[in-house]
PDB file of N, CA and C in Angstrom:
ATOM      1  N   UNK A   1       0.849  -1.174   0.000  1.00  0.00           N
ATOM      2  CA  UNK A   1       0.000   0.000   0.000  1.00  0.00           C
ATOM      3  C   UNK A   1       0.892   1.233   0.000  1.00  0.00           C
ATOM      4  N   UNK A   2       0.672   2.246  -0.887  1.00  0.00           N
ATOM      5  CA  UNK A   2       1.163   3.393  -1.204  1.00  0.00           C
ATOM      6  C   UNK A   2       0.679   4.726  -0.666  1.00  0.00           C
ATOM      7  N   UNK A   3       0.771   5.666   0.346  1.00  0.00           N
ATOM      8  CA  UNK A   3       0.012   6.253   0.236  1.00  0.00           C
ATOM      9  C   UNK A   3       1.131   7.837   0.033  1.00  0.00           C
ATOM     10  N   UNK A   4       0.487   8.432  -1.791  1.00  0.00           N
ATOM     11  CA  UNK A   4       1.015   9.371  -2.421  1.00  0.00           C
ATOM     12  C   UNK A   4       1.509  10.418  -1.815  1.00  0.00           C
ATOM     13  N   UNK A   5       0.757  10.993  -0.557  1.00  0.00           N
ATOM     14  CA  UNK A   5       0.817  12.182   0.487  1.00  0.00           C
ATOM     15  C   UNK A   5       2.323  12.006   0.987  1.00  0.00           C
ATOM     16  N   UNK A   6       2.797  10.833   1.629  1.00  0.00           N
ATOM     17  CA  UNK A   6       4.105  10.818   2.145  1.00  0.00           C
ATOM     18  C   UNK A   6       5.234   9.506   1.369  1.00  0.00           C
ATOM     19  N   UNK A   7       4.810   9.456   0.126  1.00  0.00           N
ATOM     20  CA  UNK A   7       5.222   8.275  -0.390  1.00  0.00           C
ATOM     21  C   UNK A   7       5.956   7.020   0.472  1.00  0.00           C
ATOM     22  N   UNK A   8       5.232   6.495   1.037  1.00  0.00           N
ATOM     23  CA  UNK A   8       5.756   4.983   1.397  1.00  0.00           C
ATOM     24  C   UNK A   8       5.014   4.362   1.011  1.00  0.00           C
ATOM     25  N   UNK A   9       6.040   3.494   0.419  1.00  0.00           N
ATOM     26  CA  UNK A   9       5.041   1.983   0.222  1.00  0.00           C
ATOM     27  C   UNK A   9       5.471   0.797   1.283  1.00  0.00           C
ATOM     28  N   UNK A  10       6.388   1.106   2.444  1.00  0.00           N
ATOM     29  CA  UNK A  10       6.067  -0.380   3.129  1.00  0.00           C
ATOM     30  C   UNK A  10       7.471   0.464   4.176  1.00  0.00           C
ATOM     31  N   UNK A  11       7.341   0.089   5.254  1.00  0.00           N
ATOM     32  CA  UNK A  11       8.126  -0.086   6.577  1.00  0.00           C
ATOM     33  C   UNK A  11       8.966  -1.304   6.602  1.00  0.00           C
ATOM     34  N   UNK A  12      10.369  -0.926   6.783  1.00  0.00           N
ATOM     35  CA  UNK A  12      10.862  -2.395   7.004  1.00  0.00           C
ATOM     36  C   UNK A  12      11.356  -2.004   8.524  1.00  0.00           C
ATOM     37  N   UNK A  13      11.627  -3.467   9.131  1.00  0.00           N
ATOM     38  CA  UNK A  13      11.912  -3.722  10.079  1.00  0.00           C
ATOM     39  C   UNK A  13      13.008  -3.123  10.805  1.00  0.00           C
ATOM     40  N   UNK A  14      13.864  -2.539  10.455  1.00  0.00           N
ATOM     41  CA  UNK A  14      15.004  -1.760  10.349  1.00  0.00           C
ATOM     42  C   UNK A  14      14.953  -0.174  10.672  1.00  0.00           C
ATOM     43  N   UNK A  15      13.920  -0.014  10.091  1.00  0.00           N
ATOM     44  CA  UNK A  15      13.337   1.674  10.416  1.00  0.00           C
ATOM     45  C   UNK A  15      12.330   1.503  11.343  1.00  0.00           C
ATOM     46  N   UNK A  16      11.451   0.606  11.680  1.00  0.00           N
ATOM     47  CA  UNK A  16      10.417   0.781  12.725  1.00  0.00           C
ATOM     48  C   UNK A  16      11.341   0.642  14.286  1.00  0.00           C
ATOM     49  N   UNK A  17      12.987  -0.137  13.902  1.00  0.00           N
ATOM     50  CA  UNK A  17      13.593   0.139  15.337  1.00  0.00           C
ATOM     51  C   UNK A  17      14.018   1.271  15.227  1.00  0.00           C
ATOM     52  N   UNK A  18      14.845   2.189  14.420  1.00  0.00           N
ATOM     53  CA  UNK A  18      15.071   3.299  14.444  1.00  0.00           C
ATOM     54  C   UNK A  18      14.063   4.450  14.842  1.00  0.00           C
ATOM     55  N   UNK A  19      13.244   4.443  14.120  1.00  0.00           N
ATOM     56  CA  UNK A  19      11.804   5.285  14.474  1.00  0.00           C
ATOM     57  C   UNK A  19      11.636   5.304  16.309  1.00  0.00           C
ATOM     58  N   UNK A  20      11.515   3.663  16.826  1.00  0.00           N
ATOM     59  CA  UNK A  20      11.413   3.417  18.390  1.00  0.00           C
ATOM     60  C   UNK A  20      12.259   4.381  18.909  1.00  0.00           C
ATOM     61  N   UNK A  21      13.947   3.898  18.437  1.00  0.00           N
ATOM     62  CA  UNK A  21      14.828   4.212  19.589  1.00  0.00           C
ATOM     63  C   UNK A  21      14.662   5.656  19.091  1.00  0.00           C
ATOM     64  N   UNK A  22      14.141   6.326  18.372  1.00  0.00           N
ATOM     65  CA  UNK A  22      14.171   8.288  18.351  1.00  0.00           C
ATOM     66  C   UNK A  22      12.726   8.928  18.840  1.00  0.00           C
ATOM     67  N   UNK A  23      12.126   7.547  19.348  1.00  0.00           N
ATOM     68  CA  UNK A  23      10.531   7.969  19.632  1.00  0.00           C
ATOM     69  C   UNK A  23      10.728   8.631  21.335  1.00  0.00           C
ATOM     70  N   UNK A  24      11.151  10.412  21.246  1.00  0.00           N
ATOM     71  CA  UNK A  24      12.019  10.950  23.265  1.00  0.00           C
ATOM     72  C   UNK A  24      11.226  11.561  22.840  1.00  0.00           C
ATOM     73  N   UNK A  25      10.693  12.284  23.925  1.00  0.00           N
ATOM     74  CA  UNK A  25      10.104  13.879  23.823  1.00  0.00           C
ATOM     75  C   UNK A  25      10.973  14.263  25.026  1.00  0.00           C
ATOM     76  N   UNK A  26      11.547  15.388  24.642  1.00  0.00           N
ATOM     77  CA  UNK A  26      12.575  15.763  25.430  1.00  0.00           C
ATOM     78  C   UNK A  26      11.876  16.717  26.549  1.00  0.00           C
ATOM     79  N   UNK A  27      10.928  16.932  26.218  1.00  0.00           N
ATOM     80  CA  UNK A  27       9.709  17.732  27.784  1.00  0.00           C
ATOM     81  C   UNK A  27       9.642  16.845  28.512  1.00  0.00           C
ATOM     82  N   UNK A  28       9.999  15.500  28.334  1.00  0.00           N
ATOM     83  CA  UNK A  28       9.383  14.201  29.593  1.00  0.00           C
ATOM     84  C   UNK A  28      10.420  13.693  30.247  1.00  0.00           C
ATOM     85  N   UNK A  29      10.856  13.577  31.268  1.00  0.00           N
ATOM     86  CA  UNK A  29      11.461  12.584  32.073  1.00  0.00           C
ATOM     87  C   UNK A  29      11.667  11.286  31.574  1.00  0.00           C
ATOM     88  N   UNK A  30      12.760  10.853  32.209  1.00  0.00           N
ATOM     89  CA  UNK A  30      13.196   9.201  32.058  1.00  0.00           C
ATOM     90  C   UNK A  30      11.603   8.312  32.062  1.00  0.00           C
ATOM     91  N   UNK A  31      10.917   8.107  33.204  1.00  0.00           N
ATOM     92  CA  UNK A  31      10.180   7.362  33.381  1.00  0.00           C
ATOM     93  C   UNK A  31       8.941   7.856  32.696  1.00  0.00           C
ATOM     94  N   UNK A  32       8.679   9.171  31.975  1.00  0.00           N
ATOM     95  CA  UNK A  32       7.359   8.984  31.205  1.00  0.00           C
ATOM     96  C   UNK A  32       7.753   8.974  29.298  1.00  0.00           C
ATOM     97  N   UNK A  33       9.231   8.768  29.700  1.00  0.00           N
ATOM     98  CA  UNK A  33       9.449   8.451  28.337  1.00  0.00           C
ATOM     99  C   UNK A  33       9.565   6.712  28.045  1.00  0.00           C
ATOM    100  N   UNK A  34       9.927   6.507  29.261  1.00  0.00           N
ATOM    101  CA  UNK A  34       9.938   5.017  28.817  1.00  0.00           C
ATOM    102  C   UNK A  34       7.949   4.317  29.252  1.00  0.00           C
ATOM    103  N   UNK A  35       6.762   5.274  30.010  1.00  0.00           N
ATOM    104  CA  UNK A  35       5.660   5.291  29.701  1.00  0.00           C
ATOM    105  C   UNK A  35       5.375   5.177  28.013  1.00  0.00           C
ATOM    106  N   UNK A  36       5.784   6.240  27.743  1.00  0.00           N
ATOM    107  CA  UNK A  36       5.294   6.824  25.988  1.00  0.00           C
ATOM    108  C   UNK A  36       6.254   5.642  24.731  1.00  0.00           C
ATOM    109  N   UNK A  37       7.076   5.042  25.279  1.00  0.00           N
ATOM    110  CA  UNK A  37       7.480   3.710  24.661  1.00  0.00           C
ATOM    111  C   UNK A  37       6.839   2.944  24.736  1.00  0.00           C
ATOM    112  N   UNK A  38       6.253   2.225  25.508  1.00  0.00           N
ATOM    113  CA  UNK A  38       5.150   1.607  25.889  1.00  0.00           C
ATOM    114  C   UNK A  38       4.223   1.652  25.443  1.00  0.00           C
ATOM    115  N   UNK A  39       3.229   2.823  25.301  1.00  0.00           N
ATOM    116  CA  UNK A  39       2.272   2.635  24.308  1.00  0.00           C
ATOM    117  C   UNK A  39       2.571   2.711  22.958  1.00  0.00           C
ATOM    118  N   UNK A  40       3.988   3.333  22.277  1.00  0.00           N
ATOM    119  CA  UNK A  40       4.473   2.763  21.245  1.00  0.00           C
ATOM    120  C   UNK A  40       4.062   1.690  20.578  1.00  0.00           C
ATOM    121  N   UNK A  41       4.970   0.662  21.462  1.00  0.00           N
ATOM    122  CA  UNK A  41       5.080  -0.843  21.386  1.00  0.00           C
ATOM    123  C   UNK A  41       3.817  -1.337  21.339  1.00  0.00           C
ATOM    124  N   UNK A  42       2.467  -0.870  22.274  1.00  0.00           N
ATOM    125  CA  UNK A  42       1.451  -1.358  22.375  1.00  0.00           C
ATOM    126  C   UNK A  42       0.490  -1.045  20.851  1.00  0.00           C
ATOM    127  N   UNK A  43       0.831   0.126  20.466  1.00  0.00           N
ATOM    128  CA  UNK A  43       0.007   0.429  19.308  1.00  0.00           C
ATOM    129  C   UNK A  43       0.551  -0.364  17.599  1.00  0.00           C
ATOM    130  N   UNK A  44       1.696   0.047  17.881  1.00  0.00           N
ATOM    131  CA  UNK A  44       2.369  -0.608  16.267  1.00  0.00           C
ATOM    132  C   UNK A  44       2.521  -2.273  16.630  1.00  0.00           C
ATOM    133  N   UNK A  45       2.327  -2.662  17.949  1.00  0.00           N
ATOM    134  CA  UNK A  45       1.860  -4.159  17.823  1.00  0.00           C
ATOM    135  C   UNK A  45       0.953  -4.742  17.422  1.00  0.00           C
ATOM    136  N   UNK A  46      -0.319  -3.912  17.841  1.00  0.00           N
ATOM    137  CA  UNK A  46      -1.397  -3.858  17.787  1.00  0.00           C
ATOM    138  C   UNK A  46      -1.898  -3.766  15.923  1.00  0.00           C
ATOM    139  N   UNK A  47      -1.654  -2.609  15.382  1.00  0.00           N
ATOM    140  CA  UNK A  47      -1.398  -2.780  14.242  1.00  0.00           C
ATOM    141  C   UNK A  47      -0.495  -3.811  13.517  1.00  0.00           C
ATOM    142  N   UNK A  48       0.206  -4.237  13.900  1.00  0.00           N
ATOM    143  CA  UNK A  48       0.769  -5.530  13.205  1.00  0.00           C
ATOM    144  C   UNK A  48      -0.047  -6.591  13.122  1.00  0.00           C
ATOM    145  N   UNK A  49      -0.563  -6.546  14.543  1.00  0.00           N
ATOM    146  CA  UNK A  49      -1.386  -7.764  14.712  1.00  0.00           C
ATOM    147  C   UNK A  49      -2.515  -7.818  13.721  1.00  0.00           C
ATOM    148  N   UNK A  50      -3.395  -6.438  13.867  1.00  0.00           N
ATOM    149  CA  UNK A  50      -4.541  -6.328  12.714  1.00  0.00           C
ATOM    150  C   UNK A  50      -4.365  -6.498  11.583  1.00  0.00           C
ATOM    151  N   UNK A  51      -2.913  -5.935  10.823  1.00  0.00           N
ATOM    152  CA  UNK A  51      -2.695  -6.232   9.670  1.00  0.00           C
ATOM    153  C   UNK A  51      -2.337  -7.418   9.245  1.00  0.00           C
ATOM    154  N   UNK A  52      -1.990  -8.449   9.740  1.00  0.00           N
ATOM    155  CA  UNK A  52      -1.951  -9.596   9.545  1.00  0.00           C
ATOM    156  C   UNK A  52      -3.264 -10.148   9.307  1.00  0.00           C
ATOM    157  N   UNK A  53      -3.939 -10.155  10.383  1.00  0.00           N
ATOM    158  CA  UNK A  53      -5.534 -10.389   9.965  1.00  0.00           C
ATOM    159  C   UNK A  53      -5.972 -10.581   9.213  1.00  0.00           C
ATOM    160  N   UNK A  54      -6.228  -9.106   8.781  1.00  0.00           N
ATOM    161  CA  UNK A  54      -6.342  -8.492   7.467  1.00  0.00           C
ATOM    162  C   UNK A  54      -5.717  -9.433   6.533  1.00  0.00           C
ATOM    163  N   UNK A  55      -4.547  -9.265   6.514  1.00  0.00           N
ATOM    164  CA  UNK A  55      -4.167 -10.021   4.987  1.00  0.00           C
ATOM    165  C   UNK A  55      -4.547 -11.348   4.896  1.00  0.00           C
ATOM    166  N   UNK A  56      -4.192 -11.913   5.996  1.00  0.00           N
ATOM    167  CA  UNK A  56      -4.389 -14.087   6.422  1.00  0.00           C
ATOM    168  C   UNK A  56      -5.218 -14.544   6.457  1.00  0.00           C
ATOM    169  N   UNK A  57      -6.382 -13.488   7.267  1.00  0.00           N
ATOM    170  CA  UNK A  57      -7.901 -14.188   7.668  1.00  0.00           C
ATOM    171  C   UNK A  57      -9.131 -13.633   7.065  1.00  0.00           C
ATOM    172  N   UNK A  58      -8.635 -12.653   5.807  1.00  0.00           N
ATOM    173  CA  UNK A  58      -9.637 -11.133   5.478  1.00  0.00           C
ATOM    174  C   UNK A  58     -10.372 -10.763   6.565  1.00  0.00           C
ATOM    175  N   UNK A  59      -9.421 -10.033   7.431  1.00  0.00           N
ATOM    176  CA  UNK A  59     -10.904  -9.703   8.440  1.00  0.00           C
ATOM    177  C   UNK A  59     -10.815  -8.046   8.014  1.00  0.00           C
ATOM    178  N   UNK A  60     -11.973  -7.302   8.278  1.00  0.00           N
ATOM    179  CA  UNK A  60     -11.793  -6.281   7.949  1.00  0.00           C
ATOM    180  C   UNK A  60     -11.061  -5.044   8.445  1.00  0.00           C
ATOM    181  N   UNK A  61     -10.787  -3.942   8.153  1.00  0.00           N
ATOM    182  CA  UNK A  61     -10.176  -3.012   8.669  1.00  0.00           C
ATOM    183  C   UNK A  61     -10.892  -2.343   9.733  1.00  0.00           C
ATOM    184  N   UNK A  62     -10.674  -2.962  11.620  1.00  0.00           N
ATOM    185  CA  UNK A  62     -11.345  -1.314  12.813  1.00  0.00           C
ATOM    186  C   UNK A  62     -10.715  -1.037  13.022  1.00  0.00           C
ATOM    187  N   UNK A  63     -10.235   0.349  13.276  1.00  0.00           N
ATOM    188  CA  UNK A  63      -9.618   1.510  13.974  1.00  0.00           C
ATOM    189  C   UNK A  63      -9.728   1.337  15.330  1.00  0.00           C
ATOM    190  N   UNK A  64     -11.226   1.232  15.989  1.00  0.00           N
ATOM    191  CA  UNK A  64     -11.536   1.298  16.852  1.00  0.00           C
ATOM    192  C   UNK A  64     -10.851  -0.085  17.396  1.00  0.00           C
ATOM    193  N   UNK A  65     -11.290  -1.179  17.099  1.00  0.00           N
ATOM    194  CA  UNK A  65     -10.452  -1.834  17.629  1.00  0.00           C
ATOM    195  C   UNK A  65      -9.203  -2.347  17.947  1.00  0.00           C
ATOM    196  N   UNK A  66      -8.366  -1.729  16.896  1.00  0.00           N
ATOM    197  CA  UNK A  66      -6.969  -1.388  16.906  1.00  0.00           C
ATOM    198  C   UNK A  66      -6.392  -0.653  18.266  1.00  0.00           C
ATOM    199  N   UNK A  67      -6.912   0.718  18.788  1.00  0.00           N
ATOM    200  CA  UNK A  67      -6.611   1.132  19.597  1.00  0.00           C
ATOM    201  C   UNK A  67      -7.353   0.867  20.879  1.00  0.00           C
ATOM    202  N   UNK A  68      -8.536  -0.064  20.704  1.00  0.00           N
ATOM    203  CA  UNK A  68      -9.127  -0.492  22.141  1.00  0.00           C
ATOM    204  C   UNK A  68      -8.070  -1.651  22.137  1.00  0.00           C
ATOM    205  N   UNK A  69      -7.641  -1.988  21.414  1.00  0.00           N
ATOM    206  CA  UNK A  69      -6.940  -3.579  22.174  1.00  0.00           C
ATOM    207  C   UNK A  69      -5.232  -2.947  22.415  1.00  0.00           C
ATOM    208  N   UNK A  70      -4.794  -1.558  22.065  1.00  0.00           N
ATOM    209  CA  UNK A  70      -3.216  -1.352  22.337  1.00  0.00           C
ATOM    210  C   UNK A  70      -3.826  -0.635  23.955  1.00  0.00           C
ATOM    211  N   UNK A  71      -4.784   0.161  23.882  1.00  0.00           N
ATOM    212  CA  UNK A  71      -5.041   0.543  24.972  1.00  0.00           C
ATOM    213  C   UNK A  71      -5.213  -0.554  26.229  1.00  0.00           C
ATOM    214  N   UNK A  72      -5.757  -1.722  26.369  1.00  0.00           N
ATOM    215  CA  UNK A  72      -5.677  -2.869  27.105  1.00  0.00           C
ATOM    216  C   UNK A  72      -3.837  -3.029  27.499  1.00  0.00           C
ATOM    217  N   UNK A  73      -3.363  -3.204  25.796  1.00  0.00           N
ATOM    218  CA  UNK A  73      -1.836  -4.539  26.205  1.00  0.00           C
ATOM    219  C   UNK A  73      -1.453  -3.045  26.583  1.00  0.00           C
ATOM    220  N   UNK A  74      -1.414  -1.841  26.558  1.00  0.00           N
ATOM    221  CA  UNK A  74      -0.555  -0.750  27.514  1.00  0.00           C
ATOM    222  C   UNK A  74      -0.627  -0.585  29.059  1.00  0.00           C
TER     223      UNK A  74
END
């Protein structure tokens, strides 16, 4: 999937750790930065997980449930 606005067509594995380890907000402390990692991890898991779905099981595309279930594993 392509989308024209920011041209990517696909994330590799390589940049989604890079992306992590630069994911600081330098307004936050040690411990609510490693909070805001956390739901990181919880959301682009979460999306992994759906997109697999998606492709393996056709299930369809929720949003909503995408972020009700990162909101849980956070």
């Amino acid at each position: 999937m392509c989308d024209s606005w920011i041209r990517v067509s696909s994330v590799h594995h390589n940049q989604a750790r890079i992306h992590f380890q630069h994911f600081h907000m330098s307004s936050l402390n040690t411990r609510q930065n490693t909070m805001w990692k956390g739901m990181w991890l919880a959301i682009v898991g979460e999306i992994w997980r759906h997109r697999n779905e998606v492709i393996f099981k056709q299930k369809k595309v929720d949003t909503e449930e995408i972020f009700s279930l990162a909101q849980v594993n956070a």
